[in-house]
PDB file of N, CA and C in Angstrom:
ATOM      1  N   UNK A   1       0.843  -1.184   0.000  1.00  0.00           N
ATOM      2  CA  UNK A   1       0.000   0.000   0.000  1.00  0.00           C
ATOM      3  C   UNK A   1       0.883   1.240   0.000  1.00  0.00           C
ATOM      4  N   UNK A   2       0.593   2.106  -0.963  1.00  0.00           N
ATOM      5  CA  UNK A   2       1.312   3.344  -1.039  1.00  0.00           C
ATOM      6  C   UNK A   2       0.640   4.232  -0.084  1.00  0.00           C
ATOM      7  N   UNK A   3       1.757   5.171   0.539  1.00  0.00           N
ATOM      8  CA  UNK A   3       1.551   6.769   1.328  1.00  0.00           C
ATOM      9  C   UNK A   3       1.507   7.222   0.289  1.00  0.00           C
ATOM     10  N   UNK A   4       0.346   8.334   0.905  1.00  0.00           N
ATOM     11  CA  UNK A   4       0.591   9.760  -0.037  1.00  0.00           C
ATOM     12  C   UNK A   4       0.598  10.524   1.411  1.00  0.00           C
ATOM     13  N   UNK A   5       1.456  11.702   1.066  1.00  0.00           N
ATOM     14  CA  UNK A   5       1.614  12.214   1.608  1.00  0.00           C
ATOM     15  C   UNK A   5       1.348  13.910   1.511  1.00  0.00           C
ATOM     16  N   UNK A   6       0.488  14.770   2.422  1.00  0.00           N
ATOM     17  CA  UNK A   6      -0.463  15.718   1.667  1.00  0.00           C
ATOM     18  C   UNK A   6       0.770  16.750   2.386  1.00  0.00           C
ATOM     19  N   UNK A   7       0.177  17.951   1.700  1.00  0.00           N
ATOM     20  CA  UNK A   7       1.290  18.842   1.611  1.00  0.00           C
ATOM     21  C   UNK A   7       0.058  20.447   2.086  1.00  0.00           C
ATOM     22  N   UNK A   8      -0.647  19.901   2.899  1.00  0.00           N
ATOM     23  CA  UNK A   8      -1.598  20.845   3.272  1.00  0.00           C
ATOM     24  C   UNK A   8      -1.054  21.601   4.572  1.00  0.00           C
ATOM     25  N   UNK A   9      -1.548  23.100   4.495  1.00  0.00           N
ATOM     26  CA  UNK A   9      -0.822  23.955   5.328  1.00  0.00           C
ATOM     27  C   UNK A   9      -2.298  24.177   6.181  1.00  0.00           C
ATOM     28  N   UNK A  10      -1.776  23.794   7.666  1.00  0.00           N
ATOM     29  CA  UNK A  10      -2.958  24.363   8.487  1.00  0.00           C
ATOM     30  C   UNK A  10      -3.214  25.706   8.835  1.00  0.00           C
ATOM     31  N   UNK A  11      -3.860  25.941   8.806  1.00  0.00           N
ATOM     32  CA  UNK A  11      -4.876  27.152   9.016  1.00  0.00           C
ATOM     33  C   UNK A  11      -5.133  27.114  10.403  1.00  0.00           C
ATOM     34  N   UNK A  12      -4.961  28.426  11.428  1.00  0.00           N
ATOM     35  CA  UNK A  12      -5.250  28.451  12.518  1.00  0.00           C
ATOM     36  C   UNK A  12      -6.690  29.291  12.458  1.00  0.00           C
ATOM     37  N   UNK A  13      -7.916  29.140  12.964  1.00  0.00           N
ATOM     38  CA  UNK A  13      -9.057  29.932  13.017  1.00  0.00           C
ATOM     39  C   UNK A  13      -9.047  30.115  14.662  1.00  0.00           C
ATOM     40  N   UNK A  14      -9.415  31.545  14.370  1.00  0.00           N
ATOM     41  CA  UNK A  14      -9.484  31.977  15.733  1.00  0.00           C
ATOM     42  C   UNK A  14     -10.871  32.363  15.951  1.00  0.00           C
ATOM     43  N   UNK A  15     -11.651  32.038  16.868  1.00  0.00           N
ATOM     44  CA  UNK A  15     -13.349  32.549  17.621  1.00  0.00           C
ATOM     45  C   UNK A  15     -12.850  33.292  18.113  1.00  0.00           C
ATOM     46  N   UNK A  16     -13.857  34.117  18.105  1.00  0.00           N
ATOM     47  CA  UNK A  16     -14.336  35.464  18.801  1.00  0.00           C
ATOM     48  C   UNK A  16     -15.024  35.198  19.959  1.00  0.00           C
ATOM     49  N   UNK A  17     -15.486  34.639  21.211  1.00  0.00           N
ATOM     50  CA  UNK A  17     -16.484  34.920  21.569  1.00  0.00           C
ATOM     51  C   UNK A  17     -17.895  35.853  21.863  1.00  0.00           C
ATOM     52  N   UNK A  18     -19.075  35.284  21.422  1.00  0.00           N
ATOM     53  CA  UNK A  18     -20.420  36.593  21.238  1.00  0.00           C
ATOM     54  C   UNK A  18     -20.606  36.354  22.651  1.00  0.00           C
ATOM     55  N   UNK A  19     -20.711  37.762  22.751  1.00  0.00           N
ATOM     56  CA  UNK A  19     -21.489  37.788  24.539  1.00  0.00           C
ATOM     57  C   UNK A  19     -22.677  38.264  24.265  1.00  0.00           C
ATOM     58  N   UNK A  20     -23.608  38.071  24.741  1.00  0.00           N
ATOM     59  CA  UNK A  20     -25.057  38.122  24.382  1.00  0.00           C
ATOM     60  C   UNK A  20     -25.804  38.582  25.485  1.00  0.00           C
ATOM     61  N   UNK A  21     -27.044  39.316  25.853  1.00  0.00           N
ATOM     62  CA  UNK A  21     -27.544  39.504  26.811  1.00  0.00           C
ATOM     63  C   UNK A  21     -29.109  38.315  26.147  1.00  0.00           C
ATOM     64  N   UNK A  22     -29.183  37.605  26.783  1.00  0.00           N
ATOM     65  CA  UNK A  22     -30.824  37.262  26.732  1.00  0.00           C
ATOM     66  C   UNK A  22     -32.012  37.792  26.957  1.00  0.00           C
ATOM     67  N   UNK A  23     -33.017  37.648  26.258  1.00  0.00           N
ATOM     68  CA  UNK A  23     -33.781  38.272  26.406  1.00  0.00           C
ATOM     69  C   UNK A  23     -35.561  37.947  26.344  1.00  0.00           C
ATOM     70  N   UNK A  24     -36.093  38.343  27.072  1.00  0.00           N
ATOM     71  CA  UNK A  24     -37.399  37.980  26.670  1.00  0.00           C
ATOM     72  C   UNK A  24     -38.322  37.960  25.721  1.00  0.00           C
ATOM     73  N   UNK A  25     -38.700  37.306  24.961  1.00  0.00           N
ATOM     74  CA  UNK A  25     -39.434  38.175  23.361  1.00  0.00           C
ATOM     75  C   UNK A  25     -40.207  39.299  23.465  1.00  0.00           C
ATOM     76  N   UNK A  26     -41.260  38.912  24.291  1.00  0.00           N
ATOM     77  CA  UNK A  26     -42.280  40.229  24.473  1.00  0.00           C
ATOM     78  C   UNK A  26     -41.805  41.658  24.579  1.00  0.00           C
ATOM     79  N   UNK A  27     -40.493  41.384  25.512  1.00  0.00           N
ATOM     80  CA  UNK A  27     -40.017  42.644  26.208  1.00  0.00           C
ATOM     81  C   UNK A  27     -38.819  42.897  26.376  1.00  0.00           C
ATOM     82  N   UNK A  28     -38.325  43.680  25.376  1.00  0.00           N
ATOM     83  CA  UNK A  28     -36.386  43.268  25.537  1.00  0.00           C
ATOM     84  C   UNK A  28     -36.119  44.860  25.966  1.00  0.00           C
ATOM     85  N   UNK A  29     -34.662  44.881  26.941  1.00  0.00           N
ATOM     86  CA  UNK A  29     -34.254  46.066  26.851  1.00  0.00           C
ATOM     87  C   UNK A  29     -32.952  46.120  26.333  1.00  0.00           C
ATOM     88  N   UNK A  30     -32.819  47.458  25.709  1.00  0.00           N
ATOM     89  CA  UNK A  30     -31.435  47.836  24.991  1.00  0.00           C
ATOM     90  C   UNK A  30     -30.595  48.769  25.604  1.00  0.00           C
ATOM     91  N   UNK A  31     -29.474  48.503  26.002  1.00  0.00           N
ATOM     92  CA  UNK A  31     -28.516  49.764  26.262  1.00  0.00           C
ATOM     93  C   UNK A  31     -28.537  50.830  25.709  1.00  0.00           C
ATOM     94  N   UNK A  32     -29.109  52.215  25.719  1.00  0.00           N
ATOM     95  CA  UNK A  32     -28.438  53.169  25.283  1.00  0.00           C
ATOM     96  C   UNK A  32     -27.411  53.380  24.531  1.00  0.00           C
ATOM     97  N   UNK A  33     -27.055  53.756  23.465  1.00  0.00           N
ATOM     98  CA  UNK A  33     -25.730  54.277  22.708  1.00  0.00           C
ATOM     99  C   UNK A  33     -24.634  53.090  22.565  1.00  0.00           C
ATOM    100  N   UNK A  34     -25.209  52.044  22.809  1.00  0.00           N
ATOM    101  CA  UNK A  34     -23.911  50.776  22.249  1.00  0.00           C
ATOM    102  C   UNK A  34     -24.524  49.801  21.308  1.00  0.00           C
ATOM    103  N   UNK A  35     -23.476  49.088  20.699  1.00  0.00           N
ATOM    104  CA  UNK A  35     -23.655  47.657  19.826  1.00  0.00           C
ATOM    105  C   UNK A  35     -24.307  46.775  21.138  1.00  0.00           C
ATOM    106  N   UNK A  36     -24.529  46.173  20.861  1.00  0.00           N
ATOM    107  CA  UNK A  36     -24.641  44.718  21.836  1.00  0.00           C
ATOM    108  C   UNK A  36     -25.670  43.624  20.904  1.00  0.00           C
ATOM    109  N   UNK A  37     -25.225  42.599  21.752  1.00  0.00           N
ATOM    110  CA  UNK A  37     -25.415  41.424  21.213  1.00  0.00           C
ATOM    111  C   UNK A  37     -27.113  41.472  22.022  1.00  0.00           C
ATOM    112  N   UNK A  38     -28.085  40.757  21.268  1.00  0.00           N
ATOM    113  CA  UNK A  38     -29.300  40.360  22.433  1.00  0.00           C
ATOM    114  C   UNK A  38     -29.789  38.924  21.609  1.00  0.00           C
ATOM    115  N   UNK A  39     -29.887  37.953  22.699  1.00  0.00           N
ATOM    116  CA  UNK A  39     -30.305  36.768  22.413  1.00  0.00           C
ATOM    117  C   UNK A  39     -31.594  36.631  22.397  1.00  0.00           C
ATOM    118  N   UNK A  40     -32.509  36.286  21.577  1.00  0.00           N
ATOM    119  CA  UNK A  40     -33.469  36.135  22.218  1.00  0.00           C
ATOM    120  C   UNK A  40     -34.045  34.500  21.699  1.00  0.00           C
ATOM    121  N   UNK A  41     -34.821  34.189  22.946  1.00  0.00           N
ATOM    122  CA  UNK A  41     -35.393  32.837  22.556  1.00  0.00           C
ATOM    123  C   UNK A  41     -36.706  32.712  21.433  1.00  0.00           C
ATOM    124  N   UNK A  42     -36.341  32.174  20.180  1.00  0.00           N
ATOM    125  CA  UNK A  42     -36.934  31.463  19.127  1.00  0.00           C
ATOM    126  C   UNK A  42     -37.108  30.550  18.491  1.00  0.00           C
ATOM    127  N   UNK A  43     -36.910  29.629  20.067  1.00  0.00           N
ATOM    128  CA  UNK A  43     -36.890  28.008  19.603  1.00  0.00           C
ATOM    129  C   UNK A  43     -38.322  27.541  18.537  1.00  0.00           C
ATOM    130  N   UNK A  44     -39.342  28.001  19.016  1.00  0.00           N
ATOM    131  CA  UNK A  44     -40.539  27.611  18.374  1.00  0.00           C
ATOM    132  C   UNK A  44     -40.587  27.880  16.945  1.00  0.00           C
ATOM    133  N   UNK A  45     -39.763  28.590  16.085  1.00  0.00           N
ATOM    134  CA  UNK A  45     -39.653  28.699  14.628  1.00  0.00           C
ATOM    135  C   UNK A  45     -38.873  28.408  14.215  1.00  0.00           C
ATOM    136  N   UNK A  46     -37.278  28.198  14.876  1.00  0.00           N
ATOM    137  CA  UNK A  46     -35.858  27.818  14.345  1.00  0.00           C
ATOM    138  C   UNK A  46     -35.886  27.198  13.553  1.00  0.00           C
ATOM    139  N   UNK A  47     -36.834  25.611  13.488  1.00  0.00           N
ATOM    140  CA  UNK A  47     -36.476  24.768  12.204  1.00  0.00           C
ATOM    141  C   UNK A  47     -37.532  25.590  10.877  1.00  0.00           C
ATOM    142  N   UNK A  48     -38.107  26.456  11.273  1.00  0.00           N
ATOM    143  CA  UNK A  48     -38.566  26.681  10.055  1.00  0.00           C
ATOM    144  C   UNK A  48     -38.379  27.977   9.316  1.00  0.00           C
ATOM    145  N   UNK A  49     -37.238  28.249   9.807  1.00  0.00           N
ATOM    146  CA  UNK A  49     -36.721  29.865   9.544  1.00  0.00           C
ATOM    147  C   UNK A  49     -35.457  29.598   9.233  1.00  0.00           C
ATOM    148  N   UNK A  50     -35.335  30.157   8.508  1.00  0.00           N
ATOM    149  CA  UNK A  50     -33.794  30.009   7.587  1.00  0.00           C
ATOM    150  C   UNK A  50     -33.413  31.390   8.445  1.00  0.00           C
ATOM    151  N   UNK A  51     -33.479  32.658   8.019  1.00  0.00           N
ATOM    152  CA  UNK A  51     -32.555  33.590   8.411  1.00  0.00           C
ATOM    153  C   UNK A  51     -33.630  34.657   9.863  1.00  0.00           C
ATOM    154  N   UNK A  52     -33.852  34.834  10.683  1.00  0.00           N
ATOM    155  CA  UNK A  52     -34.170  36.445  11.704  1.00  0.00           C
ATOM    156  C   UNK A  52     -34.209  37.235  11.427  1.00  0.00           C
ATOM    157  N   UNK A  53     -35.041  38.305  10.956  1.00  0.00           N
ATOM    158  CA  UNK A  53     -34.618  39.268  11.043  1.00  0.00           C
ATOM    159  C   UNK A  53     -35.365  40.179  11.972  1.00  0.00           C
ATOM    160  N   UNK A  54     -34.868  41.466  12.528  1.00  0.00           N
ATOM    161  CA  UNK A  54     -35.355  42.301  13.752  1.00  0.00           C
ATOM    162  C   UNK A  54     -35.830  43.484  12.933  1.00  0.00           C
ATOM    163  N   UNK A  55     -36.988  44.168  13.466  1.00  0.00           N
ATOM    164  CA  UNK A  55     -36.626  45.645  13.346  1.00  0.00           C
ATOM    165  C   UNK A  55     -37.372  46.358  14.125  1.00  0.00           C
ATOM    166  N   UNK A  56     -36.274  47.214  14.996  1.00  0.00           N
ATOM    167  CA  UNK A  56     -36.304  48.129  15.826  1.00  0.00           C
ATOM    168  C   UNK A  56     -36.484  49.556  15.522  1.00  0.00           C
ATOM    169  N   UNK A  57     -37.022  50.709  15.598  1.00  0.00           N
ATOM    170  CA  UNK A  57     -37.308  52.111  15.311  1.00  0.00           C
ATOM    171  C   UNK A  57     -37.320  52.224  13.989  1.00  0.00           C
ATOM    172  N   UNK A  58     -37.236  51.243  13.007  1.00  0.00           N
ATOM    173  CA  UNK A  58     -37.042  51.208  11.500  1.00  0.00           C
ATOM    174  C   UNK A  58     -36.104  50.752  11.017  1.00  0.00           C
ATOM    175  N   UNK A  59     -35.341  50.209  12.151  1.00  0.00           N
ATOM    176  CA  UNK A  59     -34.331  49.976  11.220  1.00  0.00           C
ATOM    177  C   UNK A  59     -33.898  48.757  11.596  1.00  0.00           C
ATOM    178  N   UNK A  60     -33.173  47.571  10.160  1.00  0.00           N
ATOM    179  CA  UNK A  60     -33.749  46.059  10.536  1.00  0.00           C
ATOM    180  C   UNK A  60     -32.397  45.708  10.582  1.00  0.00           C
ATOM    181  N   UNK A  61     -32.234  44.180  11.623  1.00  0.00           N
ATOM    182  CA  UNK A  61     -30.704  43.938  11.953  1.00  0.00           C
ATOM    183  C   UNK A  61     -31.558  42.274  11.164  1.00  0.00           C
ATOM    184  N   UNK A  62     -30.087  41.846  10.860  1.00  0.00           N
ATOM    185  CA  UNK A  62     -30.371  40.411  10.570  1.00  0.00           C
ATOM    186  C   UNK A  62     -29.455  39.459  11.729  1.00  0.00           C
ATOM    187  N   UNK A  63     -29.911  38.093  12.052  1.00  0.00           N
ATOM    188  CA  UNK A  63     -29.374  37.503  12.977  1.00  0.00           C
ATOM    189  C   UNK A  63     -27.840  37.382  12.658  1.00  0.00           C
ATOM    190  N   UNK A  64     -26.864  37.596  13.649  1.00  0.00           N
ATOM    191  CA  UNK A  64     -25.879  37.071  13.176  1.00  0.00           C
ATOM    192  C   UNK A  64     -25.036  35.572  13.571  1.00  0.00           C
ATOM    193  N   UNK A  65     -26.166  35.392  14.609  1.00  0.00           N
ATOM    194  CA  UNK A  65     -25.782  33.810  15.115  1.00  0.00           C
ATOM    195  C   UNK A  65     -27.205  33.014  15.671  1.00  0.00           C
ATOM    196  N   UNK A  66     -26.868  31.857  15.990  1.00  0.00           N
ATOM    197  CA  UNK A  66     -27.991  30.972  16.791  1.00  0.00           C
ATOM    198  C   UNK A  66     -27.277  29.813  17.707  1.00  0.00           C
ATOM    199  N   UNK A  67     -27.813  29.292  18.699  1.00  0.00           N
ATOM    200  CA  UNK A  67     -28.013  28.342  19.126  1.00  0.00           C
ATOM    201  C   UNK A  67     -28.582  27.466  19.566  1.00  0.00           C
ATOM    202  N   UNK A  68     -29.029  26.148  20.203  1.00  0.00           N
ATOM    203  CA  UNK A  68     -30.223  25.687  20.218  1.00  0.00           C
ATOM    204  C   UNK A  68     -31.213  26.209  20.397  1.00  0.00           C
ATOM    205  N   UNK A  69     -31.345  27.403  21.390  1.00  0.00           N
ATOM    206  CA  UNK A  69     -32.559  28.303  22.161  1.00  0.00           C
ATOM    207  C   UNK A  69     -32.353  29.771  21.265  1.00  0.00           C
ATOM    208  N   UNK A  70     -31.589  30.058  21.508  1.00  0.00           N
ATOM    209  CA  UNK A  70     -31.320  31.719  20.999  1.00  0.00           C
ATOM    210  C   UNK A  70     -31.067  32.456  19.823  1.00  0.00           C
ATOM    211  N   UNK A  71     -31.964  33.036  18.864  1.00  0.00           N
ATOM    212  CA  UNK A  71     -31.154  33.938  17.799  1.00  0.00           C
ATOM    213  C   UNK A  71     -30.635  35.219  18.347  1.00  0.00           C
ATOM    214  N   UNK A  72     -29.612  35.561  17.685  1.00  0.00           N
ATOM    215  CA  UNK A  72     -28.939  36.406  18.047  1.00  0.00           C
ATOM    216  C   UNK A  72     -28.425  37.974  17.172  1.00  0.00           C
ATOM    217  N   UNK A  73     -28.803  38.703  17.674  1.00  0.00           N
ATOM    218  CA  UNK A  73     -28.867  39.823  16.875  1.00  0.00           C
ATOM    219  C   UNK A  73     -28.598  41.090  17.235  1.00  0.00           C
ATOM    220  N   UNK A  74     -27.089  41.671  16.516  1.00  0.00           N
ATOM    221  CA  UNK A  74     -26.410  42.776  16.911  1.00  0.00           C
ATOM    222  C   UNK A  74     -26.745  44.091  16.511  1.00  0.00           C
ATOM    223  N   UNK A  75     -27.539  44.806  17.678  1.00  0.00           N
ATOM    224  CA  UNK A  75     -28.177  45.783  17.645  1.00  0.00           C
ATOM    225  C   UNK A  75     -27.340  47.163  18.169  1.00  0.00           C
ATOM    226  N   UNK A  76     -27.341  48.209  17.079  1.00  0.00           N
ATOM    227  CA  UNK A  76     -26.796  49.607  17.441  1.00  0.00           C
ATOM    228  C   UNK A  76     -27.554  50.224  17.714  1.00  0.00           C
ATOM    229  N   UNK A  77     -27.545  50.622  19.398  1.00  0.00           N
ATOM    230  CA  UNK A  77     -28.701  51.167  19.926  1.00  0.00           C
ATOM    231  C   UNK A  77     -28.256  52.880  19.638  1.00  0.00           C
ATOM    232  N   UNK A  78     -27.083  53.416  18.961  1.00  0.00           N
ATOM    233  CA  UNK A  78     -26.908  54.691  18.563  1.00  0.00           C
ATOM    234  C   UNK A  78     -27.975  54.820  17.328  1.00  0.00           C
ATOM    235  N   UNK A  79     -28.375  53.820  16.894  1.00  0.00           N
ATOM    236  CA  UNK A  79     -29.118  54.082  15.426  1.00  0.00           C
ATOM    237  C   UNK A  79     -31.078  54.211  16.172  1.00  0.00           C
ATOM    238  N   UNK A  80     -30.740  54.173  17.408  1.00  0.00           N
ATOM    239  CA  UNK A  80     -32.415  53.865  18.227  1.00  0.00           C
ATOM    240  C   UNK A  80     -32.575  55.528  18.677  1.00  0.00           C
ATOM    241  N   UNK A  81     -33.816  56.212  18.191  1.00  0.00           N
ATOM    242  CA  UNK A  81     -33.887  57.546  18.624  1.00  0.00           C
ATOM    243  C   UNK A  81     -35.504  57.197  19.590  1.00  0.00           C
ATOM    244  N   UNK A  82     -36.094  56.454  19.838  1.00  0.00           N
ATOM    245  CA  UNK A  82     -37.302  56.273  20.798  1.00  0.00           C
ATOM    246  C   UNK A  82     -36.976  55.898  21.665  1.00  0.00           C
ATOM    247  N   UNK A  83     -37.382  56.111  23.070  1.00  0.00           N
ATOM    248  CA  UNK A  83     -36.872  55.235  24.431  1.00  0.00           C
ATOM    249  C   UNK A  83     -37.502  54.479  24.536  1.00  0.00           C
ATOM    250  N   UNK A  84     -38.603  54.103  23.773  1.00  0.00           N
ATOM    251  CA  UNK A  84     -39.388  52.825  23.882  1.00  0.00           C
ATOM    252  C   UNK A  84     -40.190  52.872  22.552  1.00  0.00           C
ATOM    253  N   UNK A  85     -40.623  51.240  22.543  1.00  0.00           N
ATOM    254  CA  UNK A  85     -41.538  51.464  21.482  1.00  0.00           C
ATOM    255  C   UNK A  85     -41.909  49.834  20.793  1.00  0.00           C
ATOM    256  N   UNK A  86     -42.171  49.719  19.478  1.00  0.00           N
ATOM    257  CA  UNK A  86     -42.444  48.092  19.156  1.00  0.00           C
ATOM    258  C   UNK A  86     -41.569  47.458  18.574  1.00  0.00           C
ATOM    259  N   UNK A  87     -41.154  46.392  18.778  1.00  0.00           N
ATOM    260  CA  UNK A  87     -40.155  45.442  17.373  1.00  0.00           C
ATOM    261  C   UNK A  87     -41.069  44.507  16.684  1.00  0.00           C
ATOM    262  N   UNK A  88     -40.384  44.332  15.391  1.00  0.00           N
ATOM    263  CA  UNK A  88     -41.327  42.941  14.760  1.00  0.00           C
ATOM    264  C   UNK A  88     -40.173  42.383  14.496  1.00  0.00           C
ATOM    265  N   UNK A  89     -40.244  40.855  14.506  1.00  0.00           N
ATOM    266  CA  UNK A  89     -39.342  40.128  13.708  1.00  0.00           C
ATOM    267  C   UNK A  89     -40.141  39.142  12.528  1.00  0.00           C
ATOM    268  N   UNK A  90     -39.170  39.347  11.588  1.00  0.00           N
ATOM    269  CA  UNK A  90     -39.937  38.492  10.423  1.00  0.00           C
ATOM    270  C   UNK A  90     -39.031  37.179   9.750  1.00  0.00           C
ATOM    271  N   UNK A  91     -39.244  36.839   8.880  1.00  0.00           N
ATOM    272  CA  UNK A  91     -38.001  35.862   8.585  1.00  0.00           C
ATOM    273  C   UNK A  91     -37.197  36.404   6.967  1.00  0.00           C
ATOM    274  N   UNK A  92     -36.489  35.236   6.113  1.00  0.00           N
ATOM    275  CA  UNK A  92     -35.567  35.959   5.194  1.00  0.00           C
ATOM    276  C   UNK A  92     -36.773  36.258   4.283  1.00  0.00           C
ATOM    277  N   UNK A  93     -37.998  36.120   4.198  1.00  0.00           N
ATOM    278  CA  UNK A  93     -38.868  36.654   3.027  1.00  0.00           C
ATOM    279  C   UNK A  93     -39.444  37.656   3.239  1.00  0.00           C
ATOM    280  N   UNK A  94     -39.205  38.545   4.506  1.00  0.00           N
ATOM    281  CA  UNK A  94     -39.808  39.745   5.322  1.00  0.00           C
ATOM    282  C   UNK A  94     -41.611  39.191   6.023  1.00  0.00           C
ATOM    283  N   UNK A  95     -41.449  37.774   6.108  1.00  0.00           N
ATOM    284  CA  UNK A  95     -43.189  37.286   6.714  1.00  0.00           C
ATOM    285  C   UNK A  95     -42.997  37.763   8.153  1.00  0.00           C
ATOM    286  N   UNK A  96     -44.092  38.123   8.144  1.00  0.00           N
ATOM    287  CA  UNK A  96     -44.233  38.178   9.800  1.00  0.00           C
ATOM    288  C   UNK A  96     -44.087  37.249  11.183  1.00  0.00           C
ATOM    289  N   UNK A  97     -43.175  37.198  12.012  1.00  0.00           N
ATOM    290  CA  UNK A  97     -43.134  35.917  13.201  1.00  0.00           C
ATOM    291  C   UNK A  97     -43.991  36.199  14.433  1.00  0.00           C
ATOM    292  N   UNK A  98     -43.252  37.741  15.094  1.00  0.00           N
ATOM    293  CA  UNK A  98     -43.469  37.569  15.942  1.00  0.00           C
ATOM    294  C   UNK A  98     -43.378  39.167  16.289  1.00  0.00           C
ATOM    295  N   UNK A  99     -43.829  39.426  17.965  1.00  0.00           N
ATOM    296  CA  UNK A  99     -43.112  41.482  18.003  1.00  0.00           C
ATOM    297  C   UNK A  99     -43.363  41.441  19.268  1.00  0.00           C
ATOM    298  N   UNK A 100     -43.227  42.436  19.993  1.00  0.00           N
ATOM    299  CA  UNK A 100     -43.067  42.941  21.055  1.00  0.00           C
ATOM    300  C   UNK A 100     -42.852  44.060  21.491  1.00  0.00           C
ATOM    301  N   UNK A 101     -42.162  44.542  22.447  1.00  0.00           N
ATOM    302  CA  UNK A 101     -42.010  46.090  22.941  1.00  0.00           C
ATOM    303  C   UNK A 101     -40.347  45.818  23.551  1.00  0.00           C
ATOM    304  N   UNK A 102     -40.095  47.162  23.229  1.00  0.00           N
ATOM    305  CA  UNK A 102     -38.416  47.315  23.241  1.00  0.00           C
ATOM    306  C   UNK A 102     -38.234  48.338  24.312  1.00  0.00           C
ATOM    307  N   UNK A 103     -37.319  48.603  25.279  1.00  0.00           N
ATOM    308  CA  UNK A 103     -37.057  49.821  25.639  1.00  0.00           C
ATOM    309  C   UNK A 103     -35.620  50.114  26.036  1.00  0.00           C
ATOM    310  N   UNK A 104     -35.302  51.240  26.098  1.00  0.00           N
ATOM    311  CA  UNK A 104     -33.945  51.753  26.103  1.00  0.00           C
ATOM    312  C   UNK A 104     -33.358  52.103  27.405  1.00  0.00           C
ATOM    313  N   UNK A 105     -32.828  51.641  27.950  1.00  0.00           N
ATOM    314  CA  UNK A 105     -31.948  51.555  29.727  1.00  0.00           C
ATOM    315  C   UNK A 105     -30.881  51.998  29.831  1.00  0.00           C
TER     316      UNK A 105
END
């Protein structure tokens, strides 16, 4: 039996870790004036949703991660001018899922 012998160069990948705040669907709050991560639980559609998307004061974030329980979605609360108000989330065809009320802390 012949070796072959591969001539492949490894690649180091480095993670980032996402820190996430969790969150309730109905009722999430956002930091004031920062990025942040907010998890929220959407187990009940996950298998049937390809992509999340959020939108807050008008303006829509798409998920940028998941895990079994949580989509996850990085929100610039500098781009939020209401201290409170409604979110909807829909999926990648803009359908409607789900919404709630947002407020700013």
């Amino acid at each position: 039996s012949s070796q072959q012998s591969s001539n492949v160069k490894s690649t180091k990948i480095l993670y980032r870790p996402i820190f996430y705040k969790v969150q309730d669907l109905q009722s999430i709050k956002i930091r004031a004036s920062l990025k942040q991560n907010i998890g929220i639980n959407l187990t009940t559609y996950m298998t049937k949703v390809e992509t999340f998307k959020i939108v807050i004061d008008g303006t829509e974030y798409v998920e940028t991660g998941r895990n079994d329980v949580y989509v996850i979605f990085k929100i610039d609360a500098t781009k939020i001018t209401s201290t409170s108000g409604k979110y909807d989330i829909t999926n990648q065809d803009d359908e409607y899922i789900s919404s709630g009320s947002f407020t700013l802390v």
